[in-house]
PDB file of N, CA and C in Angstrom:
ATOM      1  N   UNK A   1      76.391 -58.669  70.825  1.00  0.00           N
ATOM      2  CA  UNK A   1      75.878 -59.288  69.623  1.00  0.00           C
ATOM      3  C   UNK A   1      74.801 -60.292  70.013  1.00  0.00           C
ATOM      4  N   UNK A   2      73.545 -60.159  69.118  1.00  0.00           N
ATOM      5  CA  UNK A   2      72.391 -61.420  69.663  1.00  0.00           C
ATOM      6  C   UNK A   2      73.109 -62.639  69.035  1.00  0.00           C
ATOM      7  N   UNK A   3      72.424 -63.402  69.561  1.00  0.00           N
ATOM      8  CA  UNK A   3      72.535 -65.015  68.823  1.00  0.00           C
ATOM      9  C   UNK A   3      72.225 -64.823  67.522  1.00  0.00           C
ATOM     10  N   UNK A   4      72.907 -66.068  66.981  1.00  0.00           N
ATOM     11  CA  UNK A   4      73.199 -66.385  65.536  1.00  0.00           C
ATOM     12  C   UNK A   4      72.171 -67.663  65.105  1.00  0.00           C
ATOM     13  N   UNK A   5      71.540 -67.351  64.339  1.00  0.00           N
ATOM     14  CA  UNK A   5      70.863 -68.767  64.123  1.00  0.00           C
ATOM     15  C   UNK A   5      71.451 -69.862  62.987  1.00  0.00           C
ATOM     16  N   UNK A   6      71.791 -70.794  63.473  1.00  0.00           N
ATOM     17  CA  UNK A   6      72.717 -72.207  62.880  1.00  0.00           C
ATOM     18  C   UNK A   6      71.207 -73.285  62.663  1.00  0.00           C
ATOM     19  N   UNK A   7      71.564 -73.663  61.732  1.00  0.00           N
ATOM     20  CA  UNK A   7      70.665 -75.052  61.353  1.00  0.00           C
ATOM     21  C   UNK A   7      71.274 -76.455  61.106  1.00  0.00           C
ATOM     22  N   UNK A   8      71.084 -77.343  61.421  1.00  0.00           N
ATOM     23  CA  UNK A   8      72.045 -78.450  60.838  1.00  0.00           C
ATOM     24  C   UNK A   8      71.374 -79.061  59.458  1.00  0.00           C
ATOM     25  N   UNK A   9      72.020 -79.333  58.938  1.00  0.00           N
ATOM     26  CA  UNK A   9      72.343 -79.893  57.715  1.00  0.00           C
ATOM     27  C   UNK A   9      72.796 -81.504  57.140  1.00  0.00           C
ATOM     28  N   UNK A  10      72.150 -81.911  56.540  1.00  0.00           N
ATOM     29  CA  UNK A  10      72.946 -83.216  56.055  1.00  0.00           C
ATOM     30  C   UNK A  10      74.123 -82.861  55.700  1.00  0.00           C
ATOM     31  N   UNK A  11      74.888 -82.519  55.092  1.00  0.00           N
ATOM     32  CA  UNK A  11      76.713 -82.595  55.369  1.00  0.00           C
ATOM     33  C   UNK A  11      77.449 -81.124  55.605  1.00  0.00           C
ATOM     34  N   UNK A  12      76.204 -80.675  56.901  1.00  0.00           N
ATOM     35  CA  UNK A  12      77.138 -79.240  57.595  1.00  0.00           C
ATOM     36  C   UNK A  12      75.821 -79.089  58.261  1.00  0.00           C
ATOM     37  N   UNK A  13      75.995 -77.456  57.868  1.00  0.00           N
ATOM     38  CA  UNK A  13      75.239 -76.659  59.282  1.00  0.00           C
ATOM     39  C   UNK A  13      74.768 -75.439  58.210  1.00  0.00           C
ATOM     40  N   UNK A  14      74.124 -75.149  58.584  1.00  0.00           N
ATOM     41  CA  UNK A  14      73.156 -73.870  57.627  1.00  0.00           C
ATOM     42  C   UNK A  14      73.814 -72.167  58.129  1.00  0.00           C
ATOM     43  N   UNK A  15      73.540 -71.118  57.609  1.00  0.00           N
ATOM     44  CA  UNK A  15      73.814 -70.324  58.557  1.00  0.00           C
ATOM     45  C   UNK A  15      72.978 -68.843  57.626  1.00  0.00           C
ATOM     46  N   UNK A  16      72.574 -67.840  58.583  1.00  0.00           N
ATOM     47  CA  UNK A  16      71.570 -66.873  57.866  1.00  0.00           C
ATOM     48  C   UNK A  16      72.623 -65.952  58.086  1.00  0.00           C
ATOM     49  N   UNK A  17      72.896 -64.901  56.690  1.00  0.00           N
ATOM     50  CA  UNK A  17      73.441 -63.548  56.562  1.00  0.00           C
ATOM     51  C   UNK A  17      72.889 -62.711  56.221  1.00  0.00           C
ATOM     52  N   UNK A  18      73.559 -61.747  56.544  1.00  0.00           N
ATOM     53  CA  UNK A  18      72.319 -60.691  55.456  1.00  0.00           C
ATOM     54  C   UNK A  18      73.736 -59.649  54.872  1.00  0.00           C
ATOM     55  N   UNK A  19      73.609 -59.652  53.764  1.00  0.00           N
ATOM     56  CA  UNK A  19      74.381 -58.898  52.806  1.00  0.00           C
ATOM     57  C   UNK A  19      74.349 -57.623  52.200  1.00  0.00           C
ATOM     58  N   UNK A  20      75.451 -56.880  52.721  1.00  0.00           N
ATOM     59  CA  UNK A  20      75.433 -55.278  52.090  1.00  0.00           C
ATOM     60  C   UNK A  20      76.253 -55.455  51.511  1.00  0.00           C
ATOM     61  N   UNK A  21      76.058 -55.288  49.576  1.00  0.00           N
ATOM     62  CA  UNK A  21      77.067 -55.104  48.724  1.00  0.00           C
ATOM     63  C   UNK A  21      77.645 -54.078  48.653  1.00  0.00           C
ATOM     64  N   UNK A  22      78.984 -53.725  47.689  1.00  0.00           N
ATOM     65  CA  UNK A  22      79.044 -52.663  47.255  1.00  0.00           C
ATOM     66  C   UNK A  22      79.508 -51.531  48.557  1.00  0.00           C
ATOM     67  N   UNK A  23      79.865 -52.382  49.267  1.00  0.00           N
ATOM     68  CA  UNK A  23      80.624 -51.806  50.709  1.00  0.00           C
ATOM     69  C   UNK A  23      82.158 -51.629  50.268  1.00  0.00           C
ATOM     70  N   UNK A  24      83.018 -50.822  51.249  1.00  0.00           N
ATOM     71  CA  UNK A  24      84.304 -50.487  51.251  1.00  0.00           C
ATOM     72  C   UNK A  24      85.343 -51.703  51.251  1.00  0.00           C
ATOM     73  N   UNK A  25      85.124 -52.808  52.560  1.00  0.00           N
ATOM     74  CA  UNK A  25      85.425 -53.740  52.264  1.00  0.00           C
ATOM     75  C   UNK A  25      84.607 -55.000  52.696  1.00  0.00           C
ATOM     76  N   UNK A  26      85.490 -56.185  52.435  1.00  0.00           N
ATOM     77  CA  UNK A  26      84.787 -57.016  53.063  1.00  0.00           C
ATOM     78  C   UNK A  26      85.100 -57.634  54.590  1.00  0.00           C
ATOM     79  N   UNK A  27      83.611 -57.684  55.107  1.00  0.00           N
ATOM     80  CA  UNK A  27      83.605 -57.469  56.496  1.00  0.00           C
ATOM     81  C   UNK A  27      82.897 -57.729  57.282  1.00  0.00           C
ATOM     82  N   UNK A  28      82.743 -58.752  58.553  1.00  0.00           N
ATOM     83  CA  UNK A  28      81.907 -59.207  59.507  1.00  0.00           C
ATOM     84  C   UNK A  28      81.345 -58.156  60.273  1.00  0.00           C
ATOM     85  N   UNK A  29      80.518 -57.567  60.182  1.00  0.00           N
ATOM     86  CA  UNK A  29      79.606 -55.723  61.445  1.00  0.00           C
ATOM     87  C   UNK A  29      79.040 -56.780  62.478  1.00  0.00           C
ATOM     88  N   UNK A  30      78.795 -57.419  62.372  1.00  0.00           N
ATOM     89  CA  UNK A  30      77.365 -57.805  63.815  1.00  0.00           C
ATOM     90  C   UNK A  30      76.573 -58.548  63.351  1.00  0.00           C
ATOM     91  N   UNK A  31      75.424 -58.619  63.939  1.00  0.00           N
ATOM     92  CA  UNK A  31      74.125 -59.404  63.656  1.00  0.00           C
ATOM     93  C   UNK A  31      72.960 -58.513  63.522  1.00  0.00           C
ATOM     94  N   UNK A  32      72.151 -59.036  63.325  1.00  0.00           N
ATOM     95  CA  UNK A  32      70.710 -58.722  62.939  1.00  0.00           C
ATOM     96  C   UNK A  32      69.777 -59.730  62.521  1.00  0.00           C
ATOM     97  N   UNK A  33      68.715 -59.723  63.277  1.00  0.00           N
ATOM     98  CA  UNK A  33      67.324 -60.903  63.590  1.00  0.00           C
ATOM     99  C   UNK A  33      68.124 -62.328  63.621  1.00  0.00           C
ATOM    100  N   UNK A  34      68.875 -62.605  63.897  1.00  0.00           N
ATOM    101  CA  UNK A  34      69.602 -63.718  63.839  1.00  0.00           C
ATOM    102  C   UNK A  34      70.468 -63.985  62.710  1.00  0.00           C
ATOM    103  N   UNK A  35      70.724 -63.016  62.024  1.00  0.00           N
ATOM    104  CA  UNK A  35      71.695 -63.216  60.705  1.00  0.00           C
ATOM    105  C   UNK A  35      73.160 -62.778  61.053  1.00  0.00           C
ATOM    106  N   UNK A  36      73.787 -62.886  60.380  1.00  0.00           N
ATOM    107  CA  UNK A  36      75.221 -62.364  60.371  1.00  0.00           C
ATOM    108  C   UNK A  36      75.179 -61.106  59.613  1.00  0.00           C
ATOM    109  N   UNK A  37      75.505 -60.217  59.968  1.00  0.00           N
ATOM    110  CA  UNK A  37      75.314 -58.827  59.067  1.00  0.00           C
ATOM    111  C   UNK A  37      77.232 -59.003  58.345  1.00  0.00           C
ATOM    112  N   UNK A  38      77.313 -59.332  57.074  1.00  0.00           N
ATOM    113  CA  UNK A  38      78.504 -58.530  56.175  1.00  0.00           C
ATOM    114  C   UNK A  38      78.579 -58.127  55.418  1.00  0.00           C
ATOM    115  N   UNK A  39      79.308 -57.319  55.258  1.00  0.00           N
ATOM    116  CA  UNK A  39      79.667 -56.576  54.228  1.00  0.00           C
ATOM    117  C   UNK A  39      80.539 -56.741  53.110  1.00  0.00           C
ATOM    118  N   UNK A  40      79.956 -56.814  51.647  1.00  0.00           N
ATOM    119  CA  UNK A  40      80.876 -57.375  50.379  1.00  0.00           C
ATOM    120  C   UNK A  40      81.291 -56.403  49.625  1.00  0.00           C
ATOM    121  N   UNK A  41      82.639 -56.336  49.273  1.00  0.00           N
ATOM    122  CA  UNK A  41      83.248 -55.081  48.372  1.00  0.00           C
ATOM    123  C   UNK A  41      82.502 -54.767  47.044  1.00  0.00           C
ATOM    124  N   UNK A  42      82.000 -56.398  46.148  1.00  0.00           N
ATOM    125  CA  UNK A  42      81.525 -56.413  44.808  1.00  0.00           C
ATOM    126  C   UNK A  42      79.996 -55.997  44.815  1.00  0.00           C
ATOM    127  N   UNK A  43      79.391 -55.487  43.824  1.00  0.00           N
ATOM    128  CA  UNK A  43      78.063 -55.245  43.616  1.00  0.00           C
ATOM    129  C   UNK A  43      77.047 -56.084  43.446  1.00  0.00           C
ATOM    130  N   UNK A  44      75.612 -56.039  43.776  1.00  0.00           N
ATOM    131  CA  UNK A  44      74.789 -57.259  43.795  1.00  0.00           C
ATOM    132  C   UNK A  44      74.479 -56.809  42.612  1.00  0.00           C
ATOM    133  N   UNK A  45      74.963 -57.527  41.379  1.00  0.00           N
ATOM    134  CA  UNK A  45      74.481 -57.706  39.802  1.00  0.00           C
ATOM    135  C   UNK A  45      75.589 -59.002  39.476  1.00  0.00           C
ATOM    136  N   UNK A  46      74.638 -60.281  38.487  1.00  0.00           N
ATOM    137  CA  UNK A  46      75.346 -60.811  38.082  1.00  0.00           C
ATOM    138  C   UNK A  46      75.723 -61.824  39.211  1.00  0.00           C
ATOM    139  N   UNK A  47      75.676 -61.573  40.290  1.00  0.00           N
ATOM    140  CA  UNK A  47      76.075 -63.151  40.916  1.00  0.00           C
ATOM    141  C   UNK A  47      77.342 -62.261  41.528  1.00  0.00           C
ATOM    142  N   UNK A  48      78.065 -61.238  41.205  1.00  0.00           N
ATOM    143  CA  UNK A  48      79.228 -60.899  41.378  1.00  0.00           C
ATOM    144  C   UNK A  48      79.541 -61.017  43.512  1.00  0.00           C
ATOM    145  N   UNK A  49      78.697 -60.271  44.175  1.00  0.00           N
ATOM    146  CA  UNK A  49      78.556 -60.401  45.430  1.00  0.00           C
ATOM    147  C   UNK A  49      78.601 -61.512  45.988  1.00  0.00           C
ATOM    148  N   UNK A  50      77.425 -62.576  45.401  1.00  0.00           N
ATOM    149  CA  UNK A  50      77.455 -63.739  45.942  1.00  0.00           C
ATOM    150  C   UNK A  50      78.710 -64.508  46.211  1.00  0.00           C
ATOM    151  N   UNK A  51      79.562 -64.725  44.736  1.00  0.00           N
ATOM    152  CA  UNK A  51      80.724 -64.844  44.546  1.00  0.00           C
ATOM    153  C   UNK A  51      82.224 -64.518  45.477  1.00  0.00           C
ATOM    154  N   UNK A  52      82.131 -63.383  45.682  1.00  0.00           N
ATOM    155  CA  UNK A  52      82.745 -62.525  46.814  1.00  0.00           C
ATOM    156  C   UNK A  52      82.665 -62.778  47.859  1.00  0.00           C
ATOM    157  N   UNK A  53      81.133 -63.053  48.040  1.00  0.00           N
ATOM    158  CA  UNK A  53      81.325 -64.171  49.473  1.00  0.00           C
ATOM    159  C   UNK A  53      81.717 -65.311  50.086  1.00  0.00           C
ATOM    160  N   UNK A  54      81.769 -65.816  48.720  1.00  0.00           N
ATOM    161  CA  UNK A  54      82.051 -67.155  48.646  1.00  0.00           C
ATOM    162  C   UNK A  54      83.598 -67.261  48.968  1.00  0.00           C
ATOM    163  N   UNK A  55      84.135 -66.200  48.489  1.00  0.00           N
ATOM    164  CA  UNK A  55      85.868 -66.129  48.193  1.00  0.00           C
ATOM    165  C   UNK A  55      86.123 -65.621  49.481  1.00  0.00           C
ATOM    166  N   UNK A  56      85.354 -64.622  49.890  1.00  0.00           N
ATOM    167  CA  UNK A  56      85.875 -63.789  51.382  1.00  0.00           C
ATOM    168  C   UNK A  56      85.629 -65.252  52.848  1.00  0.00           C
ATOM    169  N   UNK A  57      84.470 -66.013  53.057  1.00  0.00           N
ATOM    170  CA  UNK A  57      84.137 -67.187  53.673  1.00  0.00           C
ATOM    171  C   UNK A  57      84.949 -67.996  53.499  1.00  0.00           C
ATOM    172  N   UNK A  58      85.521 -68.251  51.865  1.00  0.00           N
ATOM    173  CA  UNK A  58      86.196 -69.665  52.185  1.00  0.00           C
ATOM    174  C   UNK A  58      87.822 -68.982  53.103  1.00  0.00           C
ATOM    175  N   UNK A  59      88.034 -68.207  52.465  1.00  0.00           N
ATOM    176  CA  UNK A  59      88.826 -68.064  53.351  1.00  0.00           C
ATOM    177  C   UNK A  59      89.023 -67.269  54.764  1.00  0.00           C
ATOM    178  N   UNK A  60      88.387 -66.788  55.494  1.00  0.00           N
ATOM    179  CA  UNK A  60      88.078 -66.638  56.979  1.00  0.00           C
ATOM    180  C   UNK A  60      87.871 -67.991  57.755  1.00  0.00           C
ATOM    181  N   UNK A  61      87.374 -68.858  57.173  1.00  0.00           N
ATOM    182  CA  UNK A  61      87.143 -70.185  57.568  1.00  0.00           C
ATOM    183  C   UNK A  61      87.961 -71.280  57.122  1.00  0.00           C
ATOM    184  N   UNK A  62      88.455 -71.078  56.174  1.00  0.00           N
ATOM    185  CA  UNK A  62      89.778 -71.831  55.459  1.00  0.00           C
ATOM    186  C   UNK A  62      89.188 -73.347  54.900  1.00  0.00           C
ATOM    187  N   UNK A  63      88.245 -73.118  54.458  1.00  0.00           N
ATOM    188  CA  UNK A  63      87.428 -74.217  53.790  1.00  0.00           C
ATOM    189  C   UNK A  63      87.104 -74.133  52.199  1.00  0.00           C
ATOM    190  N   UNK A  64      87.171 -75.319  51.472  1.00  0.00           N
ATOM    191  CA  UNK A  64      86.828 -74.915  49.857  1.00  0.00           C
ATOM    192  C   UNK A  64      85.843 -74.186  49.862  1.00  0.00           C
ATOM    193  N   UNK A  65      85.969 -73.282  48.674  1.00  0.00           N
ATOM    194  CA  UNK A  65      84.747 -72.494  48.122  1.00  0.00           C
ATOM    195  C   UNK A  65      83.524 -73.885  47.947  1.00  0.00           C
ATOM    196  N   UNK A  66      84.188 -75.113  47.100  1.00  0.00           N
ATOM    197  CA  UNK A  66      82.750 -75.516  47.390  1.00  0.00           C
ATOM    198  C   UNK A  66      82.272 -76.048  48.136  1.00  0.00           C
ATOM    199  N   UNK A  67      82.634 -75.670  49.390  1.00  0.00           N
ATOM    200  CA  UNK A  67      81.577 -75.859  50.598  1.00  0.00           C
ATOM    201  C   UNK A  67      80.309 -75.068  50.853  1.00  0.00           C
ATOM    202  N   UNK A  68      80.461 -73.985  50.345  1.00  0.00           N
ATOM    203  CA  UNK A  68      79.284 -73.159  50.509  1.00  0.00           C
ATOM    204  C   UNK A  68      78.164 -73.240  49.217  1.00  0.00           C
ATOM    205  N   UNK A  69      76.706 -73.045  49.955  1.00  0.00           N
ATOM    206  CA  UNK A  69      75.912 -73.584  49.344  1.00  0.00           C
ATOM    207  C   UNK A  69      74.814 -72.575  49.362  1.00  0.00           C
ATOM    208  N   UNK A  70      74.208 -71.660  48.725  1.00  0.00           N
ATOM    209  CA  UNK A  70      73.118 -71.048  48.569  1.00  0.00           C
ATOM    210  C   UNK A  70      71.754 -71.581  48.766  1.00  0.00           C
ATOM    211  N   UNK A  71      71.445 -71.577  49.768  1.00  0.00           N
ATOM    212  CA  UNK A  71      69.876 -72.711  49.462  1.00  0.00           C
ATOM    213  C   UNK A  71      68.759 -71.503  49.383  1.00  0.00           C
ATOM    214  N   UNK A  72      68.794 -70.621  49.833  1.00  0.00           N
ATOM    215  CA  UNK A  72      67.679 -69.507  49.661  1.00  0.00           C
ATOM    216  C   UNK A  72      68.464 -67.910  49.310  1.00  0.00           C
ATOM    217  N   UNK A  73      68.218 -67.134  47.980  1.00  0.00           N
ATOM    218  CA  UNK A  73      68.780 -65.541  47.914  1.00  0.00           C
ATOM    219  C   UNK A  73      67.306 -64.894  48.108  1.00  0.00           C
ATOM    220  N   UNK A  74      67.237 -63.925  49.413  1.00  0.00           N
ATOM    221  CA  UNK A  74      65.863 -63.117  48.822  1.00  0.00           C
ATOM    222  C   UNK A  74      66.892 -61.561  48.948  1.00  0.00           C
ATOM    223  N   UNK A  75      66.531 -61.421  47.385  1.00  0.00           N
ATOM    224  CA  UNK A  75      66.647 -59.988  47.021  1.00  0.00           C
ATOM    225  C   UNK A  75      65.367 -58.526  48.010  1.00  0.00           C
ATOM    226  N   UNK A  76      66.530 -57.827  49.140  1.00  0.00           N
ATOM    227  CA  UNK A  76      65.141 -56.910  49.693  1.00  0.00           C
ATOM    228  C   UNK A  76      65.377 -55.142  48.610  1.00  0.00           C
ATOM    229  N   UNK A  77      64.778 -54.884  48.377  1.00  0.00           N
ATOM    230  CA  UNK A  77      65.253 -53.351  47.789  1.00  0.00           C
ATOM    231  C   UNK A  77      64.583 -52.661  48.584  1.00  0.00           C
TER     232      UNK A  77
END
C-alpha cells in the first residue's frame, strides 16, 4: 500500500478518500494517489453515501459521528 496523505488540522487531522458507492459492502481496498480507497454499501444520491461513511468511520475508529467533517466533495463521473 503507498502512503496515505494526513493533514493536520485545528482540532484533528485531515484525511483524503476516495469513494465507491453502491458497493457490496462497506470496506477499506487500499489506496490510491494518496487517498484511502473505500467502499460504501449506500448510493451516491442525496447525501445517502456520505452518511454511510460517516456511520461505517465512526465506528471502525470508535469516535462520534460528529467528528467527521467534509471540507471538500468532488463528484468524478
Amino acid at each position: 500500500m503507498e502512503k496515505i496523505s494526513l493533514s493536520q488540522e485545528q482540532n484533528g487531522f485531515g484525511l483524503l478518500v476516495k469513494i465507491y458507492p453502491s458497493s457490496i459492502e462497506n470496506k477499506i481496498t487500499g489506496s490510491i494517489e494518496g487517498r484511502i480507497k473505500i467502499r460504501i454499501k449506500k448510493p451516491a444520491s442525496k447525501g445517502k453515501a456520505n452518511k454511510e461513511l460517516i456511520n461505517y468511520l465512526s465506528k471502525l475508529f470508535n469516535l462520534p459521528k460528529k467528528t467527521y467533517i467534509f471540507k471538500k466533495v468532488i463528484r468524478l463521473h
